[in-house]
Protein backbone atom coordinates (compact mmCIF):
# COMPACT_ATOMS: atom_id res chain seq x y z
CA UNK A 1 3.03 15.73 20.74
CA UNK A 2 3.21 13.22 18.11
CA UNK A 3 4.65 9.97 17.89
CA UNK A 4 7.96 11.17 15.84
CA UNK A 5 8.61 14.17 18.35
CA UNK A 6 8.41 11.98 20.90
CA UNK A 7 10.91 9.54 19.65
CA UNK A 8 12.97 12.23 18.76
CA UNK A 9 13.37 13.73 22.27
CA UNK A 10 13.89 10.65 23.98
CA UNK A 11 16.78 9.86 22.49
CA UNK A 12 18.91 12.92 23.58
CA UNK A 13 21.48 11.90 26.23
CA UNK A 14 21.04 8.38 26.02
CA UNK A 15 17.00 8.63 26.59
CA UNK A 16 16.65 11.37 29.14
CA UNK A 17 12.78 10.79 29.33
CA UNK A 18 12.80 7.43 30.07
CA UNK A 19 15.26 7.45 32.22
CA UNK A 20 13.43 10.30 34.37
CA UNK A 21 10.29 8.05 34.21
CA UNK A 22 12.17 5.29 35.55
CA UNK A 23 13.86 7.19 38.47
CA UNK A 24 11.21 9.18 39.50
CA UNK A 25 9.78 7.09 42.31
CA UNK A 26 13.37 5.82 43.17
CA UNK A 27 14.25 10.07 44.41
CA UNK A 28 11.42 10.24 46.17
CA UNK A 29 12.05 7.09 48.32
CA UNK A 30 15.74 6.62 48.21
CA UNK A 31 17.14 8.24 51.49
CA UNK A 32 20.72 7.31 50.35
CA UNK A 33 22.47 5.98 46.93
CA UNK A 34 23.31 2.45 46.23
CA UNK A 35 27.25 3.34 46.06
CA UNK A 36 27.70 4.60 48.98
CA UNK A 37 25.71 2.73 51.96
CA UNK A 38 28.21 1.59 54.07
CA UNK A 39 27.07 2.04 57.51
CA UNK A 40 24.47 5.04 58.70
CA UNK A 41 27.03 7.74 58.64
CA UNK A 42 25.28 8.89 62.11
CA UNK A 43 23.07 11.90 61.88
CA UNK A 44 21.95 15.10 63.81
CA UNK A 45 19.19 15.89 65.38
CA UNK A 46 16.01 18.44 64.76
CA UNK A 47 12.55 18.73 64.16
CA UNK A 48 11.40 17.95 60.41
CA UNK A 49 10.13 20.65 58.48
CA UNK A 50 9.04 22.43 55.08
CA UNK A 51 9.60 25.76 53.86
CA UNK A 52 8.91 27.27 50.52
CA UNK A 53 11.72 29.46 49.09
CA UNK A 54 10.57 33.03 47.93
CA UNK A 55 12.10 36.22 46.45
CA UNK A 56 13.49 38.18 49.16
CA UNK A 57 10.23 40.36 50.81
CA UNK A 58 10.90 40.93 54.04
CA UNK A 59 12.43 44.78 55.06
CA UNK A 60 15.43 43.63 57.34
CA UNK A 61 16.15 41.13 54.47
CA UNK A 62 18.17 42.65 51.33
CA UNK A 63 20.60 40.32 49.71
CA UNK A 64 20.88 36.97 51.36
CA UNK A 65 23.08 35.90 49.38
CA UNK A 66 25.64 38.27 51.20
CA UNK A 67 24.54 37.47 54.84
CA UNK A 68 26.84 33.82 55.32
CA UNK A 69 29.23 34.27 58.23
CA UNK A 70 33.16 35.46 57.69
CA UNK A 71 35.38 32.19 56.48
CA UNK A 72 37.54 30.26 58.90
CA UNK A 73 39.50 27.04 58.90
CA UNK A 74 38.73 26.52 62.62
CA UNK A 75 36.75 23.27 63.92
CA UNK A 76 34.02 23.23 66.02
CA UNK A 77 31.16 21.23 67.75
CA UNK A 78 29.64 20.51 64.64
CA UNK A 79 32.61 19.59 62.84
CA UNK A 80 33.90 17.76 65.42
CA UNK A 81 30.82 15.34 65.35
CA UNK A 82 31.45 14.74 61.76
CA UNK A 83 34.82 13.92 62.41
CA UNK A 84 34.07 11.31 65.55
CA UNK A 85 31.59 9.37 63.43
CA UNK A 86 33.03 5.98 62.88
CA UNK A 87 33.43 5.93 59.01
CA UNK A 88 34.67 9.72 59.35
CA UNK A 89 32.55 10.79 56.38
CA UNK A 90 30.10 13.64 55.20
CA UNK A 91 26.78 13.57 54.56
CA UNK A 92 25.17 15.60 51.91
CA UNK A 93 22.46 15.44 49.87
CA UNK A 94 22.44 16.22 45.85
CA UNK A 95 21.17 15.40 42.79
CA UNK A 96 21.85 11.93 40.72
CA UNK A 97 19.62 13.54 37.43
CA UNK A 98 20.56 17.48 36.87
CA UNK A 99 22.94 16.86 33.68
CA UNK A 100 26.28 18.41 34.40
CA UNK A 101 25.15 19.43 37.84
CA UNK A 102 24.79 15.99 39.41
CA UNK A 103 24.03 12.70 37.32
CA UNK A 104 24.97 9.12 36.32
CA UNK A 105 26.29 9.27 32.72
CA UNK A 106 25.53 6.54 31.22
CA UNK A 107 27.48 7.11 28.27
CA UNK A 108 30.81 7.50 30.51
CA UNK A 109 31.75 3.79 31.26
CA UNK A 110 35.06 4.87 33.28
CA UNK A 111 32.78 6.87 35.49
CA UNK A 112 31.88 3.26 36.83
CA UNK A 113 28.10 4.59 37.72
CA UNK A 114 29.64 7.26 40.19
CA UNK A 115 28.24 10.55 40.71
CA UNK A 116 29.95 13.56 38.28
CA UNK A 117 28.88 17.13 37.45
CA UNK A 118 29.63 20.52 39.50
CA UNK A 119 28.04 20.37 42.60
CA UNK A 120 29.80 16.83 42.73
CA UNK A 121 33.22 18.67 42.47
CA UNK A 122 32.09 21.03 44.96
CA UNK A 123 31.35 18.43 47.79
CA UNK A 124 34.44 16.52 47.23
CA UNK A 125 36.53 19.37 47.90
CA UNK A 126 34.98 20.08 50.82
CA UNK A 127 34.93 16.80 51.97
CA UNK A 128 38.92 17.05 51.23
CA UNK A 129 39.33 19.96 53.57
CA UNK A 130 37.27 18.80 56.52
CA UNK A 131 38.19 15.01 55.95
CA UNK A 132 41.69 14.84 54.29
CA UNK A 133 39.86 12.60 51.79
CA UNK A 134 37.58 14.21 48.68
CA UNK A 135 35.96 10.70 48.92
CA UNK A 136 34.89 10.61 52.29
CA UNK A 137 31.53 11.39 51.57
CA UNK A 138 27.86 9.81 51.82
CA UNK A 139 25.78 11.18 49.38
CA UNK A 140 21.65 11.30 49.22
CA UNK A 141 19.22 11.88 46.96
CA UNK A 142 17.42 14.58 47.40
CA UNK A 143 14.03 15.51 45.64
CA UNK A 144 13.69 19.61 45.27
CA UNK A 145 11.09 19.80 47.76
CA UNK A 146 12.32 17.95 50.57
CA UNK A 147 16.37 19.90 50.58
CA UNK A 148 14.92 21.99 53.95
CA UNK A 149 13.38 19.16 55.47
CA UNK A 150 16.31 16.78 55.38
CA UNK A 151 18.57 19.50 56.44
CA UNK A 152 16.77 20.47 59.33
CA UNK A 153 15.78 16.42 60.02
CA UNK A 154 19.65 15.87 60.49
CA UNK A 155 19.66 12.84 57.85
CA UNK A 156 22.75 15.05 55.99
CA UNK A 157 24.90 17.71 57.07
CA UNK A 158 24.32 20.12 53.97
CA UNK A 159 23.10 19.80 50.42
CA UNK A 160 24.97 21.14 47.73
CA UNK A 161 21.81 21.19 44.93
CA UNK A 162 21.76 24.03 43.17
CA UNK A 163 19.79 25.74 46.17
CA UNK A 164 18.87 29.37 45.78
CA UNK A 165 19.90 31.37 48.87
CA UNK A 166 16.16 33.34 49.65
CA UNK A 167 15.21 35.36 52.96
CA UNK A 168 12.51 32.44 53.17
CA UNK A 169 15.06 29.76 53.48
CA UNK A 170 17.50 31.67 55.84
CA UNK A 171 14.78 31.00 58.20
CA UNK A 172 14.69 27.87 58.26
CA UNK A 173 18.66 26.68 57.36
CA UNK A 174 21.72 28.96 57.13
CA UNK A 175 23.47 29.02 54.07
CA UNK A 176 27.24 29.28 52.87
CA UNK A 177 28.46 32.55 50.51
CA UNK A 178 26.92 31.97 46.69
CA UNK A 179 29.18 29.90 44.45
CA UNK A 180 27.01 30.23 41.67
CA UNK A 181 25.02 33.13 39.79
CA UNK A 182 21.70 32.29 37.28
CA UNK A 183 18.20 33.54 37.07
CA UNK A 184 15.01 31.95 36.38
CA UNK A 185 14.61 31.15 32.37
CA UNK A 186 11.84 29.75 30.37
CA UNK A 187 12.64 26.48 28.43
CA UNK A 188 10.33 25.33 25.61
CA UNK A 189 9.97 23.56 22.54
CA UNK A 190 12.02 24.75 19.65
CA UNK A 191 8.48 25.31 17.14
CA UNK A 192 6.51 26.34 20.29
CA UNK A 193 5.90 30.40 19.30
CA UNK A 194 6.81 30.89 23.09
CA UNK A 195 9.54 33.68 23.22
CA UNK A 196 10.42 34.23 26.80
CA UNK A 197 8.52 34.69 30.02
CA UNK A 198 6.27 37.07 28.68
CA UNK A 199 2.88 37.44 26.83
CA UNK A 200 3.60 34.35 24.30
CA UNK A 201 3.46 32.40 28.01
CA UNK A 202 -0.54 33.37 27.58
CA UNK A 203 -2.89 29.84 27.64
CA UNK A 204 0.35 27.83 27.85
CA UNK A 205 0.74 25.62 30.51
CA UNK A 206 3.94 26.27 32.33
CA UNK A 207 5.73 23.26 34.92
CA UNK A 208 8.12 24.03 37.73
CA UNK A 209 9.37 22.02 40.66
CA UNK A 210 7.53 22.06 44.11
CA UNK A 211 9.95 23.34 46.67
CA UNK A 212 11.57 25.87 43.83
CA UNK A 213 12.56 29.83 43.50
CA UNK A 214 10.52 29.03 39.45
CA UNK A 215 7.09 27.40 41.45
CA UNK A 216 6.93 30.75 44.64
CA UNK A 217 7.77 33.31 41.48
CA UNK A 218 4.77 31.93 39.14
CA UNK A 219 2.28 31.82 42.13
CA UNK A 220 3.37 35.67 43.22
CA UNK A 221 3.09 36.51 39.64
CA UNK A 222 -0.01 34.73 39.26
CA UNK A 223 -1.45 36.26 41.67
CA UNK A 224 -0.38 40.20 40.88
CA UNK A 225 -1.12 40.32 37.37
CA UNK A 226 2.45 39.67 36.29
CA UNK A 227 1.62 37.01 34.61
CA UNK A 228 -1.03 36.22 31.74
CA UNK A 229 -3.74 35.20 33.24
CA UNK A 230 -4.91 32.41 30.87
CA UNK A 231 -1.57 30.83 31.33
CA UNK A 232 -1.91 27.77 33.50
CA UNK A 233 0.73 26.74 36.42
CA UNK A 234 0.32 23.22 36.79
CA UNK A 235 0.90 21.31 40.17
CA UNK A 236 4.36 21.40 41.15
CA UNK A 237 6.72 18.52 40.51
CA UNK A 238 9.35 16.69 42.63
CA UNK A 239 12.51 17.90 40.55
CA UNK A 240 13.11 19.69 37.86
CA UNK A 241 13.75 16.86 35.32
CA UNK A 242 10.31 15.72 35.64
CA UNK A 243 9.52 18.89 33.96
CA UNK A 244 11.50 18.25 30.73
CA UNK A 245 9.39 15.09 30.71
CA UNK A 246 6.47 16.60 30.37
CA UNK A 247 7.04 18.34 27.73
CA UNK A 248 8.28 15.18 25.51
CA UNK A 249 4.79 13.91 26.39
CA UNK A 250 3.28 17.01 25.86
CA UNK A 251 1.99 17.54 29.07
CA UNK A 252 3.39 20.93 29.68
CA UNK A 253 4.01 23.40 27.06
CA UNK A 254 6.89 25.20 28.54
CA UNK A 255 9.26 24.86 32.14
CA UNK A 256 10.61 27.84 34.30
CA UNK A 257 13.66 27.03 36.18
CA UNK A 258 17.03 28.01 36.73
CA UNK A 259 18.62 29.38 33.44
CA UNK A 260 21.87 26.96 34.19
CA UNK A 261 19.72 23.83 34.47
CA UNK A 262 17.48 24.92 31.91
CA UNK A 263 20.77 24.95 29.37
CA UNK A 264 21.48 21.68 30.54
CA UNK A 265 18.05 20.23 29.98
CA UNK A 266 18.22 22.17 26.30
CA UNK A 267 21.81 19.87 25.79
CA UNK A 268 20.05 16.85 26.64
CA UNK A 269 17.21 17.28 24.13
CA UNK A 270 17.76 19.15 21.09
CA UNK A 271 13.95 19.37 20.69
CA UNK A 272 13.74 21.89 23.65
CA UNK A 273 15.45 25.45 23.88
CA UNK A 274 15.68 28.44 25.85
CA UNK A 275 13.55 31.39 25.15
CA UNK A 276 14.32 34.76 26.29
CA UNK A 277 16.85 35.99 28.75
CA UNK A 278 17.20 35.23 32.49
CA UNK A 279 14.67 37.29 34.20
CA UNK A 280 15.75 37.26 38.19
CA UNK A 281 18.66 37.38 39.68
CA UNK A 282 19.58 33.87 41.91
CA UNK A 283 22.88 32.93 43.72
CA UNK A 284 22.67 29.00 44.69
CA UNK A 285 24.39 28.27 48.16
CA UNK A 286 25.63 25.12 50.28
CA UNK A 287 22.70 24.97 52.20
CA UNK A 288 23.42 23.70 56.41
CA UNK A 289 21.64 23.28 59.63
CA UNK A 290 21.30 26.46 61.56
CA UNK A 291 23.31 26.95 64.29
CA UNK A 292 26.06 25.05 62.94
CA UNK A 293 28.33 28.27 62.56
CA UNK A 294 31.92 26.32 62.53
CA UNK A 295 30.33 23.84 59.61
CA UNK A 296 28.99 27.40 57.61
CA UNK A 297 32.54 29.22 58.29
CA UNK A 298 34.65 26.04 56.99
CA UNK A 299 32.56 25.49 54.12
CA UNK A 300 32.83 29.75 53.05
CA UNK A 301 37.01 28.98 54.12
CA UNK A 302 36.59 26.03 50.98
CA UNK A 303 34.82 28.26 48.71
CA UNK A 304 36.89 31.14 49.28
CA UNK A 305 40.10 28.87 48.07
CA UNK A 306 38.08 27.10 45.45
CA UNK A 307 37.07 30.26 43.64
CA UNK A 308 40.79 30.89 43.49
CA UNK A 309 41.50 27.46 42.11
CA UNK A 310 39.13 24.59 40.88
CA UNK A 311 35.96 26.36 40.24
CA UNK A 312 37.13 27.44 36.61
CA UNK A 313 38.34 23.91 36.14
CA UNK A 314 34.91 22.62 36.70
CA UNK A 315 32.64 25.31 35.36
CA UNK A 316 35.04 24.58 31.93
CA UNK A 317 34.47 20.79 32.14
CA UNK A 318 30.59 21.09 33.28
CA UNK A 319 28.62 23.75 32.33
CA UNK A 320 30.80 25.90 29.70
CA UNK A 321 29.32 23.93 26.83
CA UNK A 322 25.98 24.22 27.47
CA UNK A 323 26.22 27.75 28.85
CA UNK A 324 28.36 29.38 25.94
CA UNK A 325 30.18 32.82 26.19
CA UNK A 326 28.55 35.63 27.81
CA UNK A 327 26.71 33.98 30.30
CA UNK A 328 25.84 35.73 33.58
CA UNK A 329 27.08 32.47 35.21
CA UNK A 330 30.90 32.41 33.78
CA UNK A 331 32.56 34.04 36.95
CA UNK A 332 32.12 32.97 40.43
CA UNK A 333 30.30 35.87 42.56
CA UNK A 334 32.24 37.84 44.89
CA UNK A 335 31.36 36.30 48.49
CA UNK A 336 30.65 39.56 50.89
CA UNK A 337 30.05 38.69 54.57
CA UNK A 338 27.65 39.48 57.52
CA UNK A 339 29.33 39.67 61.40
CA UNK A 340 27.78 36.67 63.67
CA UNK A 341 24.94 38.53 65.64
């Protein structure tokens, strides 16, 4: 990349790159954001761990995103520790750098540096329905690869990050009904050739985030044949941002993530588009400890009301724009249920 592309890109969204660059090391350390540390919120406990999310594989696994429990709007143990903590707040970890999904604008000076976008909406109304209070919430930043581990850790009590519901995750968290529909998308620059996630992909080298659906479906399809075999996957990446830095610096020639945050990343930097179609079909979920059943019921009891009134609001104010008409994320999915075992 030259000198004059580089310029160019920078300066969408008040200088996206640098502003990744700068935060980059700040995500991976930062176990909660500056606003909100007032006290330690209390935690859960749990052994650590890391999973890797795949595409469903396994025979007795078929849609995860329909096998949440039924909603209720009865408390429980886990809720009820929530509740007793002595600053009666939430904990959940998100994203402070996915435009329009979580993020600082720093264009927005009445925003006063607080979090916005709609996984933010999402978390304050369910903070409202457990708490009485859409503030009463602790947020943490959360790197892509480390969402299972601080779930299962106990330092939060869900993360709402655009989190793909897979059969490989449901064994290691449990996971609310989808509110959100994408599919995996190619982003690249506007002059690259690159048309989609096919055979224009050949000798390019292609960035994803470590911890992502994008990363397990370029290694599977690496290794079947799927995918051109001169094309190179580089080494996975905290978060997905880190990604659209690359390519200003011309480090990566093209990014494979979710189609919504790829449309976002594409508004940020006019440089950068989308090329081709969605190519998988993803449902993102409010991923929880397992075993917390009461916590997984209440939060399917919110989404259940919010798809009736306040997710249109937000999808209009968030990701319409960037999204446009006929998207395959303009309608909340229809939430079907499993019976508790």
């Amino acid at each position: 990349m030259n000198a004059r592309r580089l310029r160019a890109s920078l300066r969408g969204w008040g200088g996206v790159g640098a502003m990744a660059l700068a935060c980059a090391t700040a995500l991976i350390l930062a176990l909660m954001l500056p606003d909100s540390a007032r006290g330690d919120g209390g935690s859960g406990t749990g052994g650590a761990g890391l999973a890797l999310g795949t595409q469903a594989k396994a025979a007795d696994c078929t849609d995860p995103q329909n096998r949440s429990l039924a909603p209720s709007g009865a408390d429980g143990a886990t809720i009820d520790a929530i509740k007793s903590r002595k600053d009666r707040r939430l904990i959940v970890g998100v994203d402070q750098n996915s435009y329009h999904w979580g993020y600082r604008d720093p264009n927005n000076p009445k925003a006063g540096g607080d979090l916005e976008g709609f996984d933010i909406d999402l978390v304050h109304a369910i903070a409202k329905d457990i708490l009485g209070d859409e503030n009463a919430v602790q947020f943490r930043a959360i790197p892509t690869s480390q969402r299972i581990p601080a779930i299962q850790s106990g330092k939060v009590d869900m993360v709402v990050r655009t989190m793909t519901i897979t059969c490989e995750r449901l064994k290691d968290v449990s996971f609310s009904a989808p509110y959100f529909k994408t599919g995996q998308q190619v982003l690249a620059p506007v002059n690259s050739g690159i048309t989609g996630y096919d055979k224009s992909l050949a000798g390019k080298r292609i960035c994803s985030a470590d911890g992502s659906t994008a990363n397990d479906r370029l290694i599977a399809d690496r290794g079947s044949g799927s995918l051109a075999s001169s094309a190179v996957v580089l080494p996975a990446v905290p978060n997905q941002l880190d990604c659209l830095v690359r390519l200003q610096l011309g480090e990566a020639d093209a990014v494979v993530t979710d189609g919504a945050l790829a449309a976002s990343q594409a508004a940020q930097d006019p440089t950068v588009e989308l090329k081709g179609g969605t190519f998988t079909t993803e449902y993102y979920g409010v991923a929880m400890k397992r075993g917390s059943d009461d916590l997984v019921r209440r939060v399917n009891q919110v989404l259940a009301d919010y798809r009736k009134d306040g997710w249109r609001q937000s999808y209009d104010k968030w990701l319409a724009p960037t999204l446009g008409p006929d998207s395959p994320s303009e309608n909340p999915p229809v939430a079907e249920y499993r019976q508790p075992a």
